[in-house]
PDB file of N, CA and C in Angstrom:
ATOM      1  N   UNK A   1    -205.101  88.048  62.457  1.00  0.00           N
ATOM      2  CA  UNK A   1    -204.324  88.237  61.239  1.00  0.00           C
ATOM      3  C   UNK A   1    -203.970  86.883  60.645  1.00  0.00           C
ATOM      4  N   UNK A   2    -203.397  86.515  59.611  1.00  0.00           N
ATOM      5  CA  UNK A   2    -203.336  85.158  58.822  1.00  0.00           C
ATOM      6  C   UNK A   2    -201.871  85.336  59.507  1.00  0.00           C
ATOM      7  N   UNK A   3    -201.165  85.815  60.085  1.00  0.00           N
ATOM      8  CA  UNK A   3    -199.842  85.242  60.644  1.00  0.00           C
ATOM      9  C   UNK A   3    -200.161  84.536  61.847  1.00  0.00           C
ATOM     10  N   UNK A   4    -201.173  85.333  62.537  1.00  0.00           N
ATOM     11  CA  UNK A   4    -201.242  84.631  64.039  1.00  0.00           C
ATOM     12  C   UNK A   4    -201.406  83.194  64.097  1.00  0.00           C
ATOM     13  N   UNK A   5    -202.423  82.903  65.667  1.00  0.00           N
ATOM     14  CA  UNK A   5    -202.624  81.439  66.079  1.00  0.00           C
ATOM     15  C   UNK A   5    -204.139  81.948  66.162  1.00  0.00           C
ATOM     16  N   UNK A   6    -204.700  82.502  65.718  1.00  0.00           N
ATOM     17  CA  UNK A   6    -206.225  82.781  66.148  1.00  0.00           C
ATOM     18  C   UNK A   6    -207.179  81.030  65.627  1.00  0.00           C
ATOM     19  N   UNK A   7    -208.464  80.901  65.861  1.00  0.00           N
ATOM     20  CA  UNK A   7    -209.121  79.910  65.619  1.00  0.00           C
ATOM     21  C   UNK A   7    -209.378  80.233  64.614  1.00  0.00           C
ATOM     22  N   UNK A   8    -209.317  78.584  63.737  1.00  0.00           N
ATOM     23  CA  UNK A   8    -210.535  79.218  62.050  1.00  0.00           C
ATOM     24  C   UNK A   8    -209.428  79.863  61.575  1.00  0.00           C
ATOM     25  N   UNK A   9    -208.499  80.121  61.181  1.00  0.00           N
ATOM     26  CA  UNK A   9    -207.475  81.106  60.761  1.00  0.00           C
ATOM     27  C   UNK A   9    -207.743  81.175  59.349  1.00  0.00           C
ATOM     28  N   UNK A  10    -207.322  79.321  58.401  1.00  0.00           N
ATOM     29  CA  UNK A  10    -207.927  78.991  57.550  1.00  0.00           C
ATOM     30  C   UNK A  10    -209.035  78.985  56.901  1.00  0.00           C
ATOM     31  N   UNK A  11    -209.674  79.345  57.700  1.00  0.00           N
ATOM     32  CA  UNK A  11    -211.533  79.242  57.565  1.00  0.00           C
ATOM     33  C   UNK A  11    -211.799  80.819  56.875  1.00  0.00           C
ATOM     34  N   UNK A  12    -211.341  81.336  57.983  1.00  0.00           N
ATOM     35  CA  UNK A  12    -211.443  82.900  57.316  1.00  0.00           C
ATOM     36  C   UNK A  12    -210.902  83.882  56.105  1.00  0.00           C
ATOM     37  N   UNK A  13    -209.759  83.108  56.241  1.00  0.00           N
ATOM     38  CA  UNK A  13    -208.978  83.769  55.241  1.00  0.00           C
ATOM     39  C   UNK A  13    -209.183  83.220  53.851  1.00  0.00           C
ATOM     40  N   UNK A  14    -210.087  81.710  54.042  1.00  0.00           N
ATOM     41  CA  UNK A  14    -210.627  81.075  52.666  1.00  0.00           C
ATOM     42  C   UNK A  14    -211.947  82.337  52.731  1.00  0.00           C
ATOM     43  N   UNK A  15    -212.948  82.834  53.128  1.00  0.00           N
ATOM     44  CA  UNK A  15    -214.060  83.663  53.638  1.00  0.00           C
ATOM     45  C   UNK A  15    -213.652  84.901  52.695  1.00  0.00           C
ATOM     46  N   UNK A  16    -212.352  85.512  53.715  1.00  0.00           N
ATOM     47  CA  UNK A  16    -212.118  86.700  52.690  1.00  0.00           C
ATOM     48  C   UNK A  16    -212.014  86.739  51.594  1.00  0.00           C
ATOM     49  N   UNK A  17    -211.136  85.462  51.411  1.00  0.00           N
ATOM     50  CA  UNK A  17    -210.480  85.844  49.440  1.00  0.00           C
ATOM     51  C   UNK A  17    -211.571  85.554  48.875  1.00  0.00           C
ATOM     52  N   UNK A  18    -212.695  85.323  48.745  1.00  0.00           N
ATOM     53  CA  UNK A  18    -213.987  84.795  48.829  1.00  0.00           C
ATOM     54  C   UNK A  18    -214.855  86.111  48.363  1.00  0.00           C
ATOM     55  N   UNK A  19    -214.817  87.013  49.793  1.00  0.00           N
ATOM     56  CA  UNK A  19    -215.379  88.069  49.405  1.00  0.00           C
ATOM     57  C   UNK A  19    -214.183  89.010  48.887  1.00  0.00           C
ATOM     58  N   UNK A  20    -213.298  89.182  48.564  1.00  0.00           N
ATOM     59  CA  UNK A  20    -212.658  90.051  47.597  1.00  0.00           C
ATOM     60  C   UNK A  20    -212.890  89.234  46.188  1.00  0.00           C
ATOM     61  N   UNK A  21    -213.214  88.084  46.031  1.00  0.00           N
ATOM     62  CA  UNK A  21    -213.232  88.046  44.597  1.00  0.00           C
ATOM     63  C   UNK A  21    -214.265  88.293  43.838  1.00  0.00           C
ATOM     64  N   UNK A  22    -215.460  88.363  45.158  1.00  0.00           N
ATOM     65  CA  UNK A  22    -217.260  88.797  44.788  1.00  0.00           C
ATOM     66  C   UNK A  22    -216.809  90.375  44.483  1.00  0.00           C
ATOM     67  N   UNK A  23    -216.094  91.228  45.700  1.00  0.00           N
ATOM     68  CA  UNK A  23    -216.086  92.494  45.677  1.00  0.00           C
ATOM     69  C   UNK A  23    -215.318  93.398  44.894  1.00  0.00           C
ATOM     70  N   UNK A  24    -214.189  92.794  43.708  1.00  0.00           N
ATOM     71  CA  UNK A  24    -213.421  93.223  43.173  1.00  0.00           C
ATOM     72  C   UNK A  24    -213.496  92.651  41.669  1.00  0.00           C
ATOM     73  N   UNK A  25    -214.291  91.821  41.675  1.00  0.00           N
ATOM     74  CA  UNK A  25    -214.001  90.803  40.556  1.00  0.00           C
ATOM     75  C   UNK A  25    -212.942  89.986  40.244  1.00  0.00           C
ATOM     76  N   UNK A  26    -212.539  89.736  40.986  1.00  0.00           N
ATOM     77  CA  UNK A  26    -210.925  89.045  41.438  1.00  0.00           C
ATOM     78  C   UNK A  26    -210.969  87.554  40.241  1.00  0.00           C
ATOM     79  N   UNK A  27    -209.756  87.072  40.012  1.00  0.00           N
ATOM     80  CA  UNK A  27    -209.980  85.678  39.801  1.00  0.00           C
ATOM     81  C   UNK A  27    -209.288  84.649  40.934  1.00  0.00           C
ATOM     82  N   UNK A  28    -209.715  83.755  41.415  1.00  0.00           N
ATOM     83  CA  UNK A  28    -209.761  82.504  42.208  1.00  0.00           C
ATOM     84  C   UNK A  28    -208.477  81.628  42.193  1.00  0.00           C
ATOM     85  N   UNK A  29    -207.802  82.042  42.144  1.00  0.00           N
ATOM     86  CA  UNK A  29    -206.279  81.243  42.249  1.00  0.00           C
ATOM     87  C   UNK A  29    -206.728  79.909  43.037  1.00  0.00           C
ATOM     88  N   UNK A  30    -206.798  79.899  44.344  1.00  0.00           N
ATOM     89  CA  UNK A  30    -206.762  79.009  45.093  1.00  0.00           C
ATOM     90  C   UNK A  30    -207.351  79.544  46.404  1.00  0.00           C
ATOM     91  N   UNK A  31    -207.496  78.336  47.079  1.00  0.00           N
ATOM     92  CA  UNK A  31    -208.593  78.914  48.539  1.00  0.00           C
ATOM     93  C   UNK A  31    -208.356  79.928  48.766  1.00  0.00           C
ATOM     94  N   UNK A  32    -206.927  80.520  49.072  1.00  0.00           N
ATOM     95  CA  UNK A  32    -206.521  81.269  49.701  1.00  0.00           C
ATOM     96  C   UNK A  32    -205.884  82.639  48.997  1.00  0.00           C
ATOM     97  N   UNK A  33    -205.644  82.157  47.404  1.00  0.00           N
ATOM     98  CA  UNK A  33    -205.178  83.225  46.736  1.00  0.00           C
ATOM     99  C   UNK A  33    -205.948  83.930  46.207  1.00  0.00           C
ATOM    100  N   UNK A  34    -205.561  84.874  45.491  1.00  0.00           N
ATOM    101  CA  UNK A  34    -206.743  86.008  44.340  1.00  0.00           C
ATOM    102  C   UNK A  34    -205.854  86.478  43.863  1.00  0.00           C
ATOM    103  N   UNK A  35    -206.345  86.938  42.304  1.00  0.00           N
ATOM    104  CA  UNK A  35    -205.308  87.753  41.472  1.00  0.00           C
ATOM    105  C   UNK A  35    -206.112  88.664  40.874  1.00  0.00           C
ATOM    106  N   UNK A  36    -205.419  90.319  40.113  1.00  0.00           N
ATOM    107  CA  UNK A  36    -206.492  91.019  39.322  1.00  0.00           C
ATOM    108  C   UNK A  36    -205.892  90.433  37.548  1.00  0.00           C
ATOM    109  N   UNK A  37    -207.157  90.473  36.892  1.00  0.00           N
ATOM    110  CA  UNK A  37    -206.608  89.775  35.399  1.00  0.00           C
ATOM    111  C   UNK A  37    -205.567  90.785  34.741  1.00  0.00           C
ATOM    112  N   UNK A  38    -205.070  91.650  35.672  1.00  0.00           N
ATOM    113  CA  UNK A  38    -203.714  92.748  34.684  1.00  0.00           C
ATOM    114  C   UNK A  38    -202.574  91.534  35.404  1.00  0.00           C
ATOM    115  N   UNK A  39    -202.716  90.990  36.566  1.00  0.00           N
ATOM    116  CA  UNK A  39    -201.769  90.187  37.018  1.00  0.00           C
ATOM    117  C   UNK A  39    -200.374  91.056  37.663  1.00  0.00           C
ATOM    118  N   UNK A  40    -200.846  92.291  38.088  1.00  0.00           N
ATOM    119  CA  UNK A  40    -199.955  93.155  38.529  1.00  0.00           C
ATOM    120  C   UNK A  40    -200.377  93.020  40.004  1.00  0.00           C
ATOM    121  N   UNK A  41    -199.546  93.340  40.915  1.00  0.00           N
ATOM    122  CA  UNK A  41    -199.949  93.590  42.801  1.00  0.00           C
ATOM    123  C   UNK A  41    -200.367  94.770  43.082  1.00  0.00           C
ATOM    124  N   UNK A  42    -201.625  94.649  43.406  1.00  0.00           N
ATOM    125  CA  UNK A  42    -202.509  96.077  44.023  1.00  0.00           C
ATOM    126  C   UNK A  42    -202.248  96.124  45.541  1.00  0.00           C
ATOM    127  N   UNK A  43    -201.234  96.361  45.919  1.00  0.00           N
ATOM    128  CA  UNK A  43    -201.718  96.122  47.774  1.00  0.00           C
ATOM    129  C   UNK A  43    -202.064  96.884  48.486  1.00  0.00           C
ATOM    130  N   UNK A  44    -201.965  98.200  47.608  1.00  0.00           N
ATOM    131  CA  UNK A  44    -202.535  99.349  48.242  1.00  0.00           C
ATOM    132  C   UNK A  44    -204.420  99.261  48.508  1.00  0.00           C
ATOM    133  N   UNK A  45    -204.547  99.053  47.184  1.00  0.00           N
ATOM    134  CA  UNK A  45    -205.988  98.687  46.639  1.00  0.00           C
ATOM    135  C   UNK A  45    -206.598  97.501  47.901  1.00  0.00           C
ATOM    136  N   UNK A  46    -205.774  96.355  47.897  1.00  0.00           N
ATOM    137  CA  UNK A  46    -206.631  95.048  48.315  1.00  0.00           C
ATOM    138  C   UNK A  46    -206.520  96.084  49.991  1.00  0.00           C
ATOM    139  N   UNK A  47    -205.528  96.385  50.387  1.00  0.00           N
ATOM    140  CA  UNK A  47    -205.869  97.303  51.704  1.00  0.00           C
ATOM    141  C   UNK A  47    -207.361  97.791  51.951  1.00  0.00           C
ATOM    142  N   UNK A  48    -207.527  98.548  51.297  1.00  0.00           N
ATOM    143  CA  UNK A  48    -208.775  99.423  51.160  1.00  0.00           C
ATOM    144  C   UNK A  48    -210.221  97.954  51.180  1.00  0.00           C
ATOM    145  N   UNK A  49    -209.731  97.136  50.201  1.00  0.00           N
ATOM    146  CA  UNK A  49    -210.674  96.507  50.228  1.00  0.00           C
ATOM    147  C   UNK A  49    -210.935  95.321  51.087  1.00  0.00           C
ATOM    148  N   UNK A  50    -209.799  95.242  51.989  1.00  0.00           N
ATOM    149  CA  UNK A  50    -210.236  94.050  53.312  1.00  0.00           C
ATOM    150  C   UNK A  50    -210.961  94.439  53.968  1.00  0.00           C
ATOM    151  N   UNK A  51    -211.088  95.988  54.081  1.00  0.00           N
ATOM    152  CA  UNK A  51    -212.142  96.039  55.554  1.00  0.00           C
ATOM    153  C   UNK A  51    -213.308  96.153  54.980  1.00  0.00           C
ATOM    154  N   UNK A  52    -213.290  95.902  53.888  1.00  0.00           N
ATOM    155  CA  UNK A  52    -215.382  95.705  52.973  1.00  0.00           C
ATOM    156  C   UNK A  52    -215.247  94.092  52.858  1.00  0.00           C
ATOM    157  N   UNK A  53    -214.208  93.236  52.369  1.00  0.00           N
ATOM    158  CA  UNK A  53    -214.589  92.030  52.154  1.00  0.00           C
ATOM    159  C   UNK A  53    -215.560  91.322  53.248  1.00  0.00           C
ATOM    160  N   UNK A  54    -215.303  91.009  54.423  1.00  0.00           N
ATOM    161  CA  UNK A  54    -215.844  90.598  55.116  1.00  0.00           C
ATOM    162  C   UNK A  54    -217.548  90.542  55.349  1.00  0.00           C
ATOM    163  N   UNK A  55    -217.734  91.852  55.005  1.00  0.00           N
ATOM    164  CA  UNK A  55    -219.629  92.065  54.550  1.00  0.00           C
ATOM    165  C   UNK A  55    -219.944  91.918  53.568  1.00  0.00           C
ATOM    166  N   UNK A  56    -219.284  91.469  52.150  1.00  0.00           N
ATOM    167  CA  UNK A  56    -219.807  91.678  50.659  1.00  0.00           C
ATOM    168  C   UNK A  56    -220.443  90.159  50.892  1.00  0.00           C
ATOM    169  N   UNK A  57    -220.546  89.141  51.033  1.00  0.00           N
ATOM    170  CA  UNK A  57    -221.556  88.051  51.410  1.00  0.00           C
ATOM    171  C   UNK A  57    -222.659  88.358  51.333  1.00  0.00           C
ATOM    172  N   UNK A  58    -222.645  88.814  52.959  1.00  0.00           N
ATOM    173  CA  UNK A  58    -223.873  89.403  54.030  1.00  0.00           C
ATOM    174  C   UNK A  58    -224.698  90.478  52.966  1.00  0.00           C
ATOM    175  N   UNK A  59    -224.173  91.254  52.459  1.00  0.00           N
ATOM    176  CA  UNK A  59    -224.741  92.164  51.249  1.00  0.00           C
ATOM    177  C   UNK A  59    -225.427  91.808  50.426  1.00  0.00           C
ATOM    178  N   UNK A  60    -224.751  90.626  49.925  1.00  0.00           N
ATOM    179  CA  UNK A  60    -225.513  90.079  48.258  1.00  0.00           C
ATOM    180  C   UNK A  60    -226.529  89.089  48.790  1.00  0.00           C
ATOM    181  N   UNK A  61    -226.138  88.712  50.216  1.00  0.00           N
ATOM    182  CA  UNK A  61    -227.403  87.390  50.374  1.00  0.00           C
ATOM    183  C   UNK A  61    -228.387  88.596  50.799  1.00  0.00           C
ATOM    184  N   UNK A  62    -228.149  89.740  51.528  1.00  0.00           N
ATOM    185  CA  UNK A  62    -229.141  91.010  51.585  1.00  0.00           C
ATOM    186  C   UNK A  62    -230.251  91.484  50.239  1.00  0.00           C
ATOM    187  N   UNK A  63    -229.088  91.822  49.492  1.00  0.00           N
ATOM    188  CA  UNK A  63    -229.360  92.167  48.290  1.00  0.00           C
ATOM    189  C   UNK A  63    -230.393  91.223  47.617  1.00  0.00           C
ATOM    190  N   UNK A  64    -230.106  89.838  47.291  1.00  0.00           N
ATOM    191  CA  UNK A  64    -230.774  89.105  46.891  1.00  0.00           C
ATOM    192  C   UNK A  64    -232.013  88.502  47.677  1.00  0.00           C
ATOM    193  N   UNK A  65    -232.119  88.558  48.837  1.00  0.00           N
ATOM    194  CA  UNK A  65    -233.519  88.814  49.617  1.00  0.00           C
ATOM    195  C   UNK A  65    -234.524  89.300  49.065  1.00  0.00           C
ATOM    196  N   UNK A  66    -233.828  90.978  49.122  1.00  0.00           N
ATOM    197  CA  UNK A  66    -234.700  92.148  48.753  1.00  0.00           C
ATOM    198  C   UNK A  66    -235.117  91.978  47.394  1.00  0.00           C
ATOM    199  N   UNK A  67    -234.516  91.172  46.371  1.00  0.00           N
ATOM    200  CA  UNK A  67    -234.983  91.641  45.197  1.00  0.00           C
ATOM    201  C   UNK A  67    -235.980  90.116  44.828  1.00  0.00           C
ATOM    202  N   UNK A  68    -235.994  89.402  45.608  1.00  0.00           N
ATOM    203  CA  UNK A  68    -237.003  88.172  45.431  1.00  0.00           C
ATOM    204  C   UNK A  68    -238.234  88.431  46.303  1.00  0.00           C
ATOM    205  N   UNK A  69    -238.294  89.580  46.878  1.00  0.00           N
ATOM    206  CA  UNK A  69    -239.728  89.897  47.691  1.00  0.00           C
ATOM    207  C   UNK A  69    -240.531  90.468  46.850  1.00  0.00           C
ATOM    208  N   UNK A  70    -239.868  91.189  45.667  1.00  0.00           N
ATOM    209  CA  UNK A  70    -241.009  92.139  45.091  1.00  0.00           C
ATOM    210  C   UNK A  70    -240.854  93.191  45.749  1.00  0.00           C
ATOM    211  N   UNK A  71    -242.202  94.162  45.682  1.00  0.00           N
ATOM    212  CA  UNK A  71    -242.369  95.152  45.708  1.00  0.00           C
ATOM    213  C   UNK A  71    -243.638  95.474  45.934  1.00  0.00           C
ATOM    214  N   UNK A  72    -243.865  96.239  47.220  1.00  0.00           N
ATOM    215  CA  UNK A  72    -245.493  96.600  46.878  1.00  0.00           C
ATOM    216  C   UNK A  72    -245.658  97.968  46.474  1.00  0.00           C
ATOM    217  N   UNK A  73    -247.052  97.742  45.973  1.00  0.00           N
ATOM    218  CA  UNK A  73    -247.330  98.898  45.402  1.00  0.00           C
ATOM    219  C   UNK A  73    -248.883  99.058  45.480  1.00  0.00           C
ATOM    220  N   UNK A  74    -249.259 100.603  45.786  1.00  0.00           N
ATOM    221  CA  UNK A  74    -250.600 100.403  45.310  1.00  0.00           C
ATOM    222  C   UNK A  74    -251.731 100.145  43.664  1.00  0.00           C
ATOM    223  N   UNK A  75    -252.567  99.611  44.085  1.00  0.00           N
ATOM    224  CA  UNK A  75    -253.055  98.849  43.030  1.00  0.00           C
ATOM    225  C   UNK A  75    -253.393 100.086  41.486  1.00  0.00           C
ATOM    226  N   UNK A  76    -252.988 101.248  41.954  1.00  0.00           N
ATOM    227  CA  UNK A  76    -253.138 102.569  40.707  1.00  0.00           C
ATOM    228  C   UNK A  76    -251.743 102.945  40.532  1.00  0.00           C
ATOM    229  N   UNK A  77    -250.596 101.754  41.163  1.00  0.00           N
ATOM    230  CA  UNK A  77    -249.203 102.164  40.448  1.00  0.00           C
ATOM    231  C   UNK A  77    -248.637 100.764  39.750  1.00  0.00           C
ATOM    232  N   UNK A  78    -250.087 100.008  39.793  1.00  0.00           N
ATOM    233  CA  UNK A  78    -249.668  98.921  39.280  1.00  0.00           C
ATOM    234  C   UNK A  78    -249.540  98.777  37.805  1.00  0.00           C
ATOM    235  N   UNK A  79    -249.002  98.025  37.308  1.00  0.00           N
ATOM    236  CA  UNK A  79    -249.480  97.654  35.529  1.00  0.00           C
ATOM    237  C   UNK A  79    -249.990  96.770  35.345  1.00  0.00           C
TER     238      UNK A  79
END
């Protein structure tokens, strides 16, 4: 948790707000902050969305893999 003594504490919690601002469209306050542009507190919301932040990275560097390989196809579905 960002209260504890865990290792990397900093490291991670720069990581998350990171991926909540990929996964929400957040804006970037600071390493560690995020805001939504109504500038109101969602905490119900950012709840829901910590336990996805952590993979939205891993996703888009996924995502973006897949979409720089192409595609095969056979040569009568080609154009």
């Amino acid at each position: 948790t960002a209260d504890g003594e865990a290792k990397d504490k900093d490291r991670r919690i720069s990581f998350i707000a990171g991926g909540l601002i990929k996964l929400a469209q957040l804006e970037d306050q600071s390493v560690d902050t995020v805001a939504f542009d109504c500038k109101y507190a969602h905490d119900a919301m950012l709840g829901l969305l910590l336990v996805r932040a952590p993979n939205v990275r891993a996703v888009l560097r996924e995502q973006e893999a897949t979409a720089s390989r192409g595609v095969l196809a056979a040569p009568s579905q080609q154009e």
